[in-house]
PDB file of N, CA and C in Angstrom:
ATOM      1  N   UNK A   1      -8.873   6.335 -30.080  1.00  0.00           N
ATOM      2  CA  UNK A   1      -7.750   6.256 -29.157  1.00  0.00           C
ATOM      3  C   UNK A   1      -8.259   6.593 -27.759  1.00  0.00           C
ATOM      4  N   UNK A   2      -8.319   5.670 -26.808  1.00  0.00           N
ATOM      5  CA  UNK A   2      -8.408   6.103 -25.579  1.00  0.00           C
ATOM      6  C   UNK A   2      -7.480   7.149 -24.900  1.00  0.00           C
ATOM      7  N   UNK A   3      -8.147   7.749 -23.791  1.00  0.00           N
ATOM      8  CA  UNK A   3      -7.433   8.715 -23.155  1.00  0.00           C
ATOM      9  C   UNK A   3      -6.038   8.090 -22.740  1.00  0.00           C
ATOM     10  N   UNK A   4      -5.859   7.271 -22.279  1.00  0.00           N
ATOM     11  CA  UNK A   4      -4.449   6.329 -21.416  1.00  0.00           C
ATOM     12  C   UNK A   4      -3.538   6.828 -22.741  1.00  0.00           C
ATOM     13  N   UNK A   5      -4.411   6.325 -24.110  1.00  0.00           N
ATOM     14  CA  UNK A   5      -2.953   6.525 -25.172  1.00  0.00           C
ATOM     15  C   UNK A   5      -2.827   8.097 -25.374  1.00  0.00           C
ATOM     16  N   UNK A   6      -3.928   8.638 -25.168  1.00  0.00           N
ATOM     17  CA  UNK A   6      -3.561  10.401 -25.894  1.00  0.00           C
ATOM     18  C   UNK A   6      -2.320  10.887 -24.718  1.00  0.00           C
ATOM     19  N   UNK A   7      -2.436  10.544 -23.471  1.00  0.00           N
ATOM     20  CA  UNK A   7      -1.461  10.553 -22.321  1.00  0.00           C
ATOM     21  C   UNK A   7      -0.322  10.065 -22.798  1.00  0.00           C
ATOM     22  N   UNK A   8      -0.455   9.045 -23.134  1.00  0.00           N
ATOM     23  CA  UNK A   8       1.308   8.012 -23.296  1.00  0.00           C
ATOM     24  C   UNK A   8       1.777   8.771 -24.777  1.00  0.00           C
ATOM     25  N   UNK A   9       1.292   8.922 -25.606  1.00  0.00           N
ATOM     26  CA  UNK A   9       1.311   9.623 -26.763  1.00  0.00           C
ATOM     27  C   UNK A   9       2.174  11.408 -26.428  1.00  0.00           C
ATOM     28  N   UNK A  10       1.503  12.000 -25.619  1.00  0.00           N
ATOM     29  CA  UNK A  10       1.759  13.287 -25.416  1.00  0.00           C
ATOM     30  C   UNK A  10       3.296  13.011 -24.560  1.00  0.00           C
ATOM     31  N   UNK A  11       2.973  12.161 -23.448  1.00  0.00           N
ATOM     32  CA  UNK A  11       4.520  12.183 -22.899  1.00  0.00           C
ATOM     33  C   UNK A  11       5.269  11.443 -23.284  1.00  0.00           C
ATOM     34  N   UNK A  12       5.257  10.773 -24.764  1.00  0.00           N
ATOM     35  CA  UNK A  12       6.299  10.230 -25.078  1.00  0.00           C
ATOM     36  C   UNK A  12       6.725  11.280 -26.350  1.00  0.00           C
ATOM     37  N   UNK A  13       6.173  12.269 -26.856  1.00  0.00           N
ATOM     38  CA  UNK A  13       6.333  13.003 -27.626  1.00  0.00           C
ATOM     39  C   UNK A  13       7.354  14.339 -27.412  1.00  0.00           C
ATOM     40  N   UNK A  14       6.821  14.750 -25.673  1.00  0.00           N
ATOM     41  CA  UNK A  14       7.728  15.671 -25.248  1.00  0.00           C
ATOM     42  C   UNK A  14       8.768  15.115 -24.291  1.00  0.00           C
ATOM     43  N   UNK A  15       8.998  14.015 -24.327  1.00  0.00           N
ATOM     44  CA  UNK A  15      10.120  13.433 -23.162  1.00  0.00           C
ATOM     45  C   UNK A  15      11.045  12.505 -23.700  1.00  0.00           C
ATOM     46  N   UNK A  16      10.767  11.719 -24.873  1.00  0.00           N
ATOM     47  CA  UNK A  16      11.382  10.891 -25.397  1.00  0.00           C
ATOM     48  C   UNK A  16      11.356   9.946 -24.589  1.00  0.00           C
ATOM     49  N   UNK A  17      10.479   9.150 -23.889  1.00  0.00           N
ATOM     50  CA  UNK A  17      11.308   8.399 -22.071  1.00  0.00           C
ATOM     51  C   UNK A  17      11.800   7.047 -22.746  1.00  0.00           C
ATOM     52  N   UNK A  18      12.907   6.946 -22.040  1.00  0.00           N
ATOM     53  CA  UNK A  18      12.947   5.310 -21.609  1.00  0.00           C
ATOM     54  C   UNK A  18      11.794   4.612 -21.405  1.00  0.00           C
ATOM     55  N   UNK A  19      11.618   4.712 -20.592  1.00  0.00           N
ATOM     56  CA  UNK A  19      10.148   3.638 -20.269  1.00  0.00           C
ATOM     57  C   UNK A  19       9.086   5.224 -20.031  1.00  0.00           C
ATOM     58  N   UNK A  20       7.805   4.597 -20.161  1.00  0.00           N
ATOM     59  CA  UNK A  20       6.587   5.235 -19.695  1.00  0.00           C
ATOM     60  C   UNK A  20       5.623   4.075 -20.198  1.00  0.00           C
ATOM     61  N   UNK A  21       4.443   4.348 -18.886  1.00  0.00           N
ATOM     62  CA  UNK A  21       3.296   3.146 -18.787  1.00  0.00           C
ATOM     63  C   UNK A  21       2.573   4.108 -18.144  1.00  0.00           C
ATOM     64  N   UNK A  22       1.340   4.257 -18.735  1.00  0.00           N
ATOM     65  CA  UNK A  22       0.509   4.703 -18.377  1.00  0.00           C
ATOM     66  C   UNK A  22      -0.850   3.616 -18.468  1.00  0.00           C
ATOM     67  N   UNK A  23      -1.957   3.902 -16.801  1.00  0.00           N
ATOM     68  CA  UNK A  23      -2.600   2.567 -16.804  1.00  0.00           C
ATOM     69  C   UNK A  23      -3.836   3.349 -16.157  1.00  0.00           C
ATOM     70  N   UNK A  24      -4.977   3.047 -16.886  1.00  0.00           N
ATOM     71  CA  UNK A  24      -6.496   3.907 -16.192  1.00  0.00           C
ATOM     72  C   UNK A  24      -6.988   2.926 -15.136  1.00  0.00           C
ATOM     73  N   UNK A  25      -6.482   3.563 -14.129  1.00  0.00           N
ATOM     74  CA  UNK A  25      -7.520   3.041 -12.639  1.00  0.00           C
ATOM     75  C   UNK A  25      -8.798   3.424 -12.509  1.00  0.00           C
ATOM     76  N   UNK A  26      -9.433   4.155 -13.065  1.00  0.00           N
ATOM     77  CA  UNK A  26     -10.933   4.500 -12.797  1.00  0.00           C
ATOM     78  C   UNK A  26     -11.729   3.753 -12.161  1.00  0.00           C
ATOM     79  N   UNK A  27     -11.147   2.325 -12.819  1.00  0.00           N
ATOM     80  CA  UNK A  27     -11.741   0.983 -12.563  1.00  0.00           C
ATOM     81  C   UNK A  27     -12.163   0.585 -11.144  1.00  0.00           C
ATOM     82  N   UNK A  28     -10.721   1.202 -10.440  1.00  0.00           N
ATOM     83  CA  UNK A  28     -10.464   1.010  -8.986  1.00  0.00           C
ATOM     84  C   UNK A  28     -11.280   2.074  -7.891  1.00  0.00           C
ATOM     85  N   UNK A  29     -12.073   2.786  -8.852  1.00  0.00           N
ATOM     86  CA  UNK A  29     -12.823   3.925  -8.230  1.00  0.00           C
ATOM     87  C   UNK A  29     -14.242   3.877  -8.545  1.00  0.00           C
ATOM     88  N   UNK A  30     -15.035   4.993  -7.188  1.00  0.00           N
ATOM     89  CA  UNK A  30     -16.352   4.512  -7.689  1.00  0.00           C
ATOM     90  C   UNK A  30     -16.673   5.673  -8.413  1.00  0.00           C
ATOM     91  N   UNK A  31     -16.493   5.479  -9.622  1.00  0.00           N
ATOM     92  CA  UNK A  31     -17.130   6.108 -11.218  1.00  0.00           C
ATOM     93  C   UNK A  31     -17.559   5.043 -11.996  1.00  0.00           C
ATOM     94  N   UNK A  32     -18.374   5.796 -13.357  1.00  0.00           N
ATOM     95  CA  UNK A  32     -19.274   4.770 -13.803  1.00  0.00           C
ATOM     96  C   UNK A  32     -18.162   4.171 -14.692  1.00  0.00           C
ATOM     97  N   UNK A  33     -19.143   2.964 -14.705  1.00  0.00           N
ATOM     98  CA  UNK A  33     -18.569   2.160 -15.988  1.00  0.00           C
ATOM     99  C   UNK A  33     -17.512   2.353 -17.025  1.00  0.00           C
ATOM    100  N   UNK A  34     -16.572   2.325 -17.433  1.00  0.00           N
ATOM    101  CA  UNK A  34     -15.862   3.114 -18.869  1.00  0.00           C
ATOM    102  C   UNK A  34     -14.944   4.211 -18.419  1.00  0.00           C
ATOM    103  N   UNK A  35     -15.530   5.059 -17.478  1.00  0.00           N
ATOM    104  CA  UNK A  35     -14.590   6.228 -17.254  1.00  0.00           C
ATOM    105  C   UNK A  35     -13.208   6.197 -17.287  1.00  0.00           C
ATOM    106  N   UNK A  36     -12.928   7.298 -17.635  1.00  0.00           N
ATOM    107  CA  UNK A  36     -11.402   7.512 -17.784  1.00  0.00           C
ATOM    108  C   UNK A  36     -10.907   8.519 -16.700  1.00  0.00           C
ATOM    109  N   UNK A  37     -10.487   8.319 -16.024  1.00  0.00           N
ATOM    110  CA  UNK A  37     -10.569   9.824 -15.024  1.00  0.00           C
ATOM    111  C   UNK A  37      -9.194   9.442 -13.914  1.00  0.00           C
ATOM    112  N   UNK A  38      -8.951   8.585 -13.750  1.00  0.00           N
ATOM    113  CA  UNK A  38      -7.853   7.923 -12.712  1.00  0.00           C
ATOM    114  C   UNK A  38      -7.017   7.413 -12.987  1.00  0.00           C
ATOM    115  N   UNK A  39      -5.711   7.718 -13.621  1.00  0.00           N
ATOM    116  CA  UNK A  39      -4.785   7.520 -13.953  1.00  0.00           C
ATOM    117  C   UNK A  39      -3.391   6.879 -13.643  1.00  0.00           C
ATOM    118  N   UNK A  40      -2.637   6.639 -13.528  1.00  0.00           N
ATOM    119  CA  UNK A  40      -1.365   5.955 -13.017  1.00  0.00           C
ATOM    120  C   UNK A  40      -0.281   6.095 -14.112  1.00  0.00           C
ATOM    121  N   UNK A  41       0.289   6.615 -13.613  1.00  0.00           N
ATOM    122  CA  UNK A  41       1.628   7.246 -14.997  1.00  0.00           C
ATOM    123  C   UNK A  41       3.019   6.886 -14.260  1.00  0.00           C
ATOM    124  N   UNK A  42       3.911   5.833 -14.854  1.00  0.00           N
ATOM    125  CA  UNK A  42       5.302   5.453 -14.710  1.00  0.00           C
ATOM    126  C   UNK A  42       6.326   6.415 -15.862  1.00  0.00           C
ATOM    127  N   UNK A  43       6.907   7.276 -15.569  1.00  0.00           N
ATOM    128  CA  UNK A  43       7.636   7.989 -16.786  1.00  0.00           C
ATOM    129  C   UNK A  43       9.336   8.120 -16.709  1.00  0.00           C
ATOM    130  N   UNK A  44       9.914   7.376 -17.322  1.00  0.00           N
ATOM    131  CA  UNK A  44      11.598   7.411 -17.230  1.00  0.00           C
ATOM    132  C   UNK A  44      11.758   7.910 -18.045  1.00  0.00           C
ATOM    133  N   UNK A  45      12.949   9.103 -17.956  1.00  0.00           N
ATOM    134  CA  UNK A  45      13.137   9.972 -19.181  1.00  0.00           C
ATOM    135  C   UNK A  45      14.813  11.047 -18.404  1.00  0.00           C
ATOM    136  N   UNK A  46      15.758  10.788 -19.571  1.00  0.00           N
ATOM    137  CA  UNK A  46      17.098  11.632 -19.091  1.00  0.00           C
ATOM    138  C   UNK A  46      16.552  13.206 -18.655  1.00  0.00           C
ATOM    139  N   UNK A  47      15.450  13.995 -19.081  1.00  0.00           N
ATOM    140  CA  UNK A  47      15.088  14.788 -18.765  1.00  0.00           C
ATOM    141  C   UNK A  47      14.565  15.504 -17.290  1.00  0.00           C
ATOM    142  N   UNK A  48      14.051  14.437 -16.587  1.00  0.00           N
ATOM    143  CA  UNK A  48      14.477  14.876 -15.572  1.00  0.00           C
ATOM    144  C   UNK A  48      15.442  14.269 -14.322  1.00  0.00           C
ATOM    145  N   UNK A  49      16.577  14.137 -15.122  1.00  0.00           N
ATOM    146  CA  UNK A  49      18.117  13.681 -14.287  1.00  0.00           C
ATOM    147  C   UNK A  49      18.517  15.238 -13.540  1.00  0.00           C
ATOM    148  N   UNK A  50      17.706  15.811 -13.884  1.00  0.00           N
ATOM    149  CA  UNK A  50      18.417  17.266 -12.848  1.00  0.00           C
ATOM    150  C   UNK A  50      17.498  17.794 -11.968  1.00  0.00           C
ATOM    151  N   UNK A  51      16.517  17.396 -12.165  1.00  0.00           N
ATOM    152  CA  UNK A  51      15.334  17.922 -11.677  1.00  0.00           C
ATOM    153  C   UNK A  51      14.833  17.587 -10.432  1.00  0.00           C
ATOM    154  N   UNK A  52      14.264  18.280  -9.331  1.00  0.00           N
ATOM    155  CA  UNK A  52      13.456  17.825  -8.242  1.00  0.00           C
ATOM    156  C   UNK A  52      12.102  17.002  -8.733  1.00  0.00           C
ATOM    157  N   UNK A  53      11.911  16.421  -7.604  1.00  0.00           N
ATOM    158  CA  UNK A  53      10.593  15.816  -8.043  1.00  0.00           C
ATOM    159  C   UNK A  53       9.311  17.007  -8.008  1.00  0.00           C
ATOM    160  N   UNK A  54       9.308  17.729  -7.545  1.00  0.00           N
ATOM    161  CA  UNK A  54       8.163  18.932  -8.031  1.00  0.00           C
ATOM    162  C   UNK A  54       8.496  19.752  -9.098  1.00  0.00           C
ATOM    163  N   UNK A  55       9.374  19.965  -9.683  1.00  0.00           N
ATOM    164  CA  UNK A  55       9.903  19.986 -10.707  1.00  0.00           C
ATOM    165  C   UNK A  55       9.369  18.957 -12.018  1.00  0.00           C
ATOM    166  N   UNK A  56       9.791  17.776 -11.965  1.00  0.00           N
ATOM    167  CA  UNK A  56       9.120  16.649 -12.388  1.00  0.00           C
ATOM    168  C   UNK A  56       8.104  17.263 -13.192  1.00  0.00           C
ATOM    169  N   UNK A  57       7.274  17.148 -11.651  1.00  0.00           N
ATOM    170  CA  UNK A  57       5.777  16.806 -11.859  1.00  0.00           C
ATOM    171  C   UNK A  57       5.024  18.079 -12.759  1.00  0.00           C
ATOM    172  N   UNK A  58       5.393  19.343 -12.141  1.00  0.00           N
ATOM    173  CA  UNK A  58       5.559  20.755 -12.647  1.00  0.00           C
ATOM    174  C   UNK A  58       5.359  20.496 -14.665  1.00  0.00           C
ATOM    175  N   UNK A  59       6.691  19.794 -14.733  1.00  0.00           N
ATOM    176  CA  UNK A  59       7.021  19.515 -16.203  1.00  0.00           C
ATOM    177  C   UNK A  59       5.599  18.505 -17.005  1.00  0.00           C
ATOM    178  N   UNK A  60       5.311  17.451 -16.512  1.00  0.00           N
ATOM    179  CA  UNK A  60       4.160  16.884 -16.853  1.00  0.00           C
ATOM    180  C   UNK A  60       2.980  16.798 -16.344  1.00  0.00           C
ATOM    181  N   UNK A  61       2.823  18.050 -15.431  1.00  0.00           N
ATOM    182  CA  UNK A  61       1.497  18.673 -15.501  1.00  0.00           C
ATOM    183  C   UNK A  61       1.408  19.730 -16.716  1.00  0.00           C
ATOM    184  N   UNK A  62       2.755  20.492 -17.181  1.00  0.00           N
ATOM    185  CA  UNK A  62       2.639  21.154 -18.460  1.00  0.00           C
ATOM    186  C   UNK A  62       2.416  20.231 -19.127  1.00  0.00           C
ATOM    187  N   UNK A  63       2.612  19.282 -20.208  1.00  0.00           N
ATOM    188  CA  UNK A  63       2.432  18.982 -21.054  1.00  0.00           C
ATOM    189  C   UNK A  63       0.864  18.330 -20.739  1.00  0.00           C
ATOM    190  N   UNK A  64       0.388  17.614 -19.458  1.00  0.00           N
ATOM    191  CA  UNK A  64      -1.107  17.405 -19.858  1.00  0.00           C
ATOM    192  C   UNK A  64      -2.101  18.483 -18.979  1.00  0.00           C
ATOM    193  N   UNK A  65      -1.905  19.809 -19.468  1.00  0.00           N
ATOM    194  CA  UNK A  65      -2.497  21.010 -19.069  1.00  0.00           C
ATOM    195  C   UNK A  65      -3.554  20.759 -19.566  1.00  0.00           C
ATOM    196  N   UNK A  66      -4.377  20.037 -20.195  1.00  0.00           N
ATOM    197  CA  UNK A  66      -5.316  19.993 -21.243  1.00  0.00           C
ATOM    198  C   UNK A  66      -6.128  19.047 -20.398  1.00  0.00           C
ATOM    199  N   UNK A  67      -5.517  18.216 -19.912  1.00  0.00           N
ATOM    200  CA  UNK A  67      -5.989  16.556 -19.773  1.00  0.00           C
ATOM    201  C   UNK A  67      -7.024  16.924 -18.405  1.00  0.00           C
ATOM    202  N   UNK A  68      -5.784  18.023 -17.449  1.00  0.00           N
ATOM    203  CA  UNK A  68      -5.818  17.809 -16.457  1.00  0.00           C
ATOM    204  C   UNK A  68      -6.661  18.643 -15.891  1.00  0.00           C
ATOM    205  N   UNK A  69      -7.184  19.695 -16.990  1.00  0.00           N
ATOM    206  CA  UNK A  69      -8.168  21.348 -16.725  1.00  0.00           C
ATOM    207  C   UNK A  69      -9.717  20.249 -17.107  1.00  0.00           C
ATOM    208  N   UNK A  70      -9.642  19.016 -17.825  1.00  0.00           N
ATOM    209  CA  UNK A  70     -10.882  18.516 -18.246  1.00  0.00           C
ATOM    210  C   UNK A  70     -11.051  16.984 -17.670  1.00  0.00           C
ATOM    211  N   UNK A  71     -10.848  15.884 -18.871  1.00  0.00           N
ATOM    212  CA  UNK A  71     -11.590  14.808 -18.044  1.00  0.00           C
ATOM    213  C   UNK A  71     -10.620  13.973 -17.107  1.00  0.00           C
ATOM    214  N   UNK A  72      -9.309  14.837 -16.673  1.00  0.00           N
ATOM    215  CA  UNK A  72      -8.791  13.628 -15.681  1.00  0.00           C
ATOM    216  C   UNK A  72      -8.671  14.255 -13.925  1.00  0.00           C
ATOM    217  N   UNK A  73      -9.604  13.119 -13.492  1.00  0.00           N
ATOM    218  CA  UNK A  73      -9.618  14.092 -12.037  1.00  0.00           C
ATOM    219  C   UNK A  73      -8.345  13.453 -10.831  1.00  0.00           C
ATOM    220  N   UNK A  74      -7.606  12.313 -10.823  1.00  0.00           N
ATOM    221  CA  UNK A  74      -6.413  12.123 -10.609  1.00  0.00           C
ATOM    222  C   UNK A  74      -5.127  11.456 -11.584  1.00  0.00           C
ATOM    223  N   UNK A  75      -4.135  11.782 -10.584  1.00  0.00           N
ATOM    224  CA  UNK A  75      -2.952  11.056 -11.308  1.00  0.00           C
ATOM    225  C   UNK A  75      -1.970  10.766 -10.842  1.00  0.00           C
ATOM    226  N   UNK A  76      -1.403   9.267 -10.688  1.00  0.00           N
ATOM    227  CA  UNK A  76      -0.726   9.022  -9.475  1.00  0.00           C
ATOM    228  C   UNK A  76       0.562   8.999 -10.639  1.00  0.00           C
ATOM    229  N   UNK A  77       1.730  10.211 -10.359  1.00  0.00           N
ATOM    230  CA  UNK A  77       2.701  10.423 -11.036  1.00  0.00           C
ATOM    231  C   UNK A  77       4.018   9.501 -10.278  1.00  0.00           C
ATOM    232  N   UNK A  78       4.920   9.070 -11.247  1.00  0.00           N
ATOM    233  CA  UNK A  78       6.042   8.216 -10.372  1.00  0.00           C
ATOM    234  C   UNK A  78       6.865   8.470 -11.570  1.00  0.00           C
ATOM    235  N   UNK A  79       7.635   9.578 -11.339  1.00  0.00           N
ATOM    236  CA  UNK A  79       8.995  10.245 -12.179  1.00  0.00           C
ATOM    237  C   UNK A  79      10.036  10.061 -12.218  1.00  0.00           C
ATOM    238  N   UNK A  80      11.182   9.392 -13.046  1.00  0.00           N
ATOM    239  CA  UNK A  80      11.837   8.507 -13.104  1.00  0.00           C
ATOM    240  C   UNK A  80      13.424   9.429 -13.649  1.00  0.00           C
ATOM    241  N   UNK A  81      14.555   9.483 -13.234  1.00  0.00           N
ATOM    242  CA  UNK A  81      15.801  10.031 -14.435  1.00  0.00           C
ATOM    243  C   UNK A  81      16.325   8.149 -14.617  1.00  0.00           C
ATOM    244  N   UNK A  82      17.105   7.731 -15.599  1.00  0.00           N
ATOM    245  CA  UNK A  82      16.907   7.134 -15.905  1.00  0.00           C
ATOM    246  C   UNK A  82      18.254   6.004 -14.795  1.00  0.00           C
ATOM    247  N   UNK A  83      18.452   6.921 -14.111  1.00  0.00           N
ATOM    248  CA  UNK A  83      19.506   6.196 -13.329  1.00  0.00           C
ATOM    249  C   UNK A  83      18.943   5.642 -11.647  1.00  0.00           C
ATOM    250  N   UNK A  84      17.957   6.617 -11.843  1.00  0.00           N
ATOM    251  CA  UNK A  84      17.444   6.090 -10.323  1.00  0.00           C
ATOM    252  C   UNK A  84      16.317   4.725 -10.622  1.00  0.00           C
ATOM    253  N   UNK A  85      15.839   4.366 -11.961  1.00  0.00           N
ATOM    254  CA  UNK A  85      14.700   3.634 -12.325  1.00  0.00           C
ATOM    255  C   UNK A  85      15.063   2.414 -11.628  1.00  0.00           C
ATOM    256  N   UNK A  86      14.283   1.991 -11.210  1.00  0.00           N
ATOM    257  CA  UNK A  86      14.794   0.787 -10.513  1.00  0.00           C
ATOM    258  C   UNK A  86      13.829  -0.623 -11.079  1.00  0.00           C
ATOM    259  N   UNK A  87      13.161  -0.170 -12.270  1.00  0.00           N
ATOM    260  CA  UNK A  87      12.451  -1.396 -12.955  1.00  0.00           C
ATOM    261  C   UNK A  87      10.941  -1.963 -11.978  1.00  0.00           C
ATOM    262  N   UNK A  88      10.035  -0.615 -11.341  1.00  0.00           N
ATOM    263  CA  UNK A  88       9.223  -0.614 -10.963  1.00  0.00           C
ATOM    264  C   UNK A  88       8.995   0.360 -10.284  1.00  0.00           C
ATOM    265  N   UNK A  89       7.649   1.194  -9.961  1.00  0.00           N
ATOM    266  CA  UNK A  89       6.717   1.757  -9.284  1.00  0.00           C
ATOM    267  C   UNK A  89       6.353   1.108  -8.623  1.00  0.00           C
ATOM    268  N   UNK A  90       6.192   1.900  -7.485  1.00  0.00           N
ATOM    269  CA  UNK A  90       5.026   1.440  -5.864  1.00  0.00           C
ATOM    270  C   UNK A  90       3.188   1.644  -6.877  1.00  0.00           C
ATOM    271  N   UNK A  91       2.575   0.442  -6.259  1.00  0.00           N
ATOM    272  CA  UNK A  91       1.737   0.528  -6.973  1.00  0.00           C
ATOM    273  C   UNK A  91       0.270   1.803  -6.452  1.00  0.00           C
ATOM    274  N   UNK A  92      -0.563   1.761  -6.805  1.00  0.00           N
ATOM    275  CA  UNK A  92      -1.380   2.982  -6.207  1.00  0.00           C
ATOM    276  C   UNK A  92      -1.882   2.674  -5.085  1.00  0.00           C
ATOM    277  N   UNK A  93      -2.834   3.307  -4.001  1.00  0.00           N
ATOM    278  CA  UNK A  93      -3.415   2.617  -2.641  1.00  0.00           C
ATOM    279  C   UNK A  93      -4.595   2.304  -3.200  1.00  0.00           C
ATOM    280  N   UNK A  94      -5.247   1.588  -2.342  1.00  0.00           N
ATOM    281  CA  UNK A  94      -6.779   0.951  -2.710  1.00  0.00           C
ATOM    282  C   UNK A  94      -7.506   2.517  -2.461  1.00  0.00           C
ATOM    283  N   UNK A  95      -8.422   3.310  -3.309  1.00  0.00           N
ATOM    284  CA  UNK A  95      -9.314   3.997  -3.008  1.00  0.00           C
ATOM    285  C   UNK A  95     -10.501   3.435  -2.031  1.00  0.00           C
ATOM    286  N   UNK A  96     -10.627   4.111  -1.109  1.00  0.00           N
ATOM    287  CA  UNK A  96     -11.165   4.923   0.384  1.00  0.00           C
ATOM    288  C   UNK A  96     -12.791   5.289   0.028  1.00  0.00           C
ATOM    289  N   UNK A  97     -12.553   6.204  -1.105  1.00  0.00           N
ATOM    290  CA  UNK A  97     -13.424   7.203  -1.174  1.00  0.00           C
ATOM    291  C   UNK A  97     -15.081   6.543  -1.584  1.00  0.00           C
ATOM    292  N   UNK A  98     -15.976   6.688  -1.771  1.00  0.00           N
ATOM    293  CA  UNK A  98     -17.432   6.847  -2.314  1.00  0.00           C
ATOM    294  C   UNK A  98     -17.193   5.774  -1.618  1.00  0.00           C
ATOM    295  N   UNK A  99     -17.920   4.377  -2.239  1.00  0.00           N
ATOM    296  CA  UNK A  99     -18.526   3.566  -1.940  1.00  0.00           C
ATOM    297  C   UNK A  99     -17.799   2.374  -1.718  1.00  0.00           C
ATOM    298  N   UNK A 100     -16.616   2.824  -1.843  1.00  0.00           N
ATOM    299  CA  UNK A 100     -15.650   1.388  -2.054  1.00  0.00           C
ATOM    300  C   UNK A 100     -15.242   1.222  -0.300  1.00  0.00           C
TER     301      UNK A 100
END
């Protein structure tokens, strides 16, 4: 199981969401080959219909406390209650960084 699913797996386990898509950008970065490390996470879920968005994020940085202390070095979070979903995320920016 790739990392993308142990992610989509974990937050669909503690959130129940409507929608969640999780998608490894690594690709879009300069790391080697294969890496898993750059993430992109879409998560709709009634759970956080009350919540601030640091709040949110707060909530699913708990659940990937694990992910996020080891091999994932970003994560472009886009937190959803299920009334504001509007049937898309802004997509990520082009990485800047190393060599790109």
């Amino acid at each position: 199981m790739s990392l993308a699913e142990q992610i989509q797996q974990k937050l669909t386990d503690a959130f129940s969401p409507a929608y969640v898509d999780v998608q490894c950008e690594s690709h879009l970065h300069n790391v080697p080959a294969g890496a898993e490390m750059h993430f992109r996470v879409v998560l709709v879920t009634e759970a956080f219909a009350a919540l601030r968005k640091v709040q949110r994020h707060q909530k699913v940085y708990g659940v990937l406390a694990e992910e996020m202390a080891g091999p994932v070095h970003a994560l472009a979070l886009h937190a959803y209650s299920p009334e504001e979903w509007q049937g898309e995320a802004p997509e990520s920016p082009q990485c800047l960084g190393g060599s790109k």
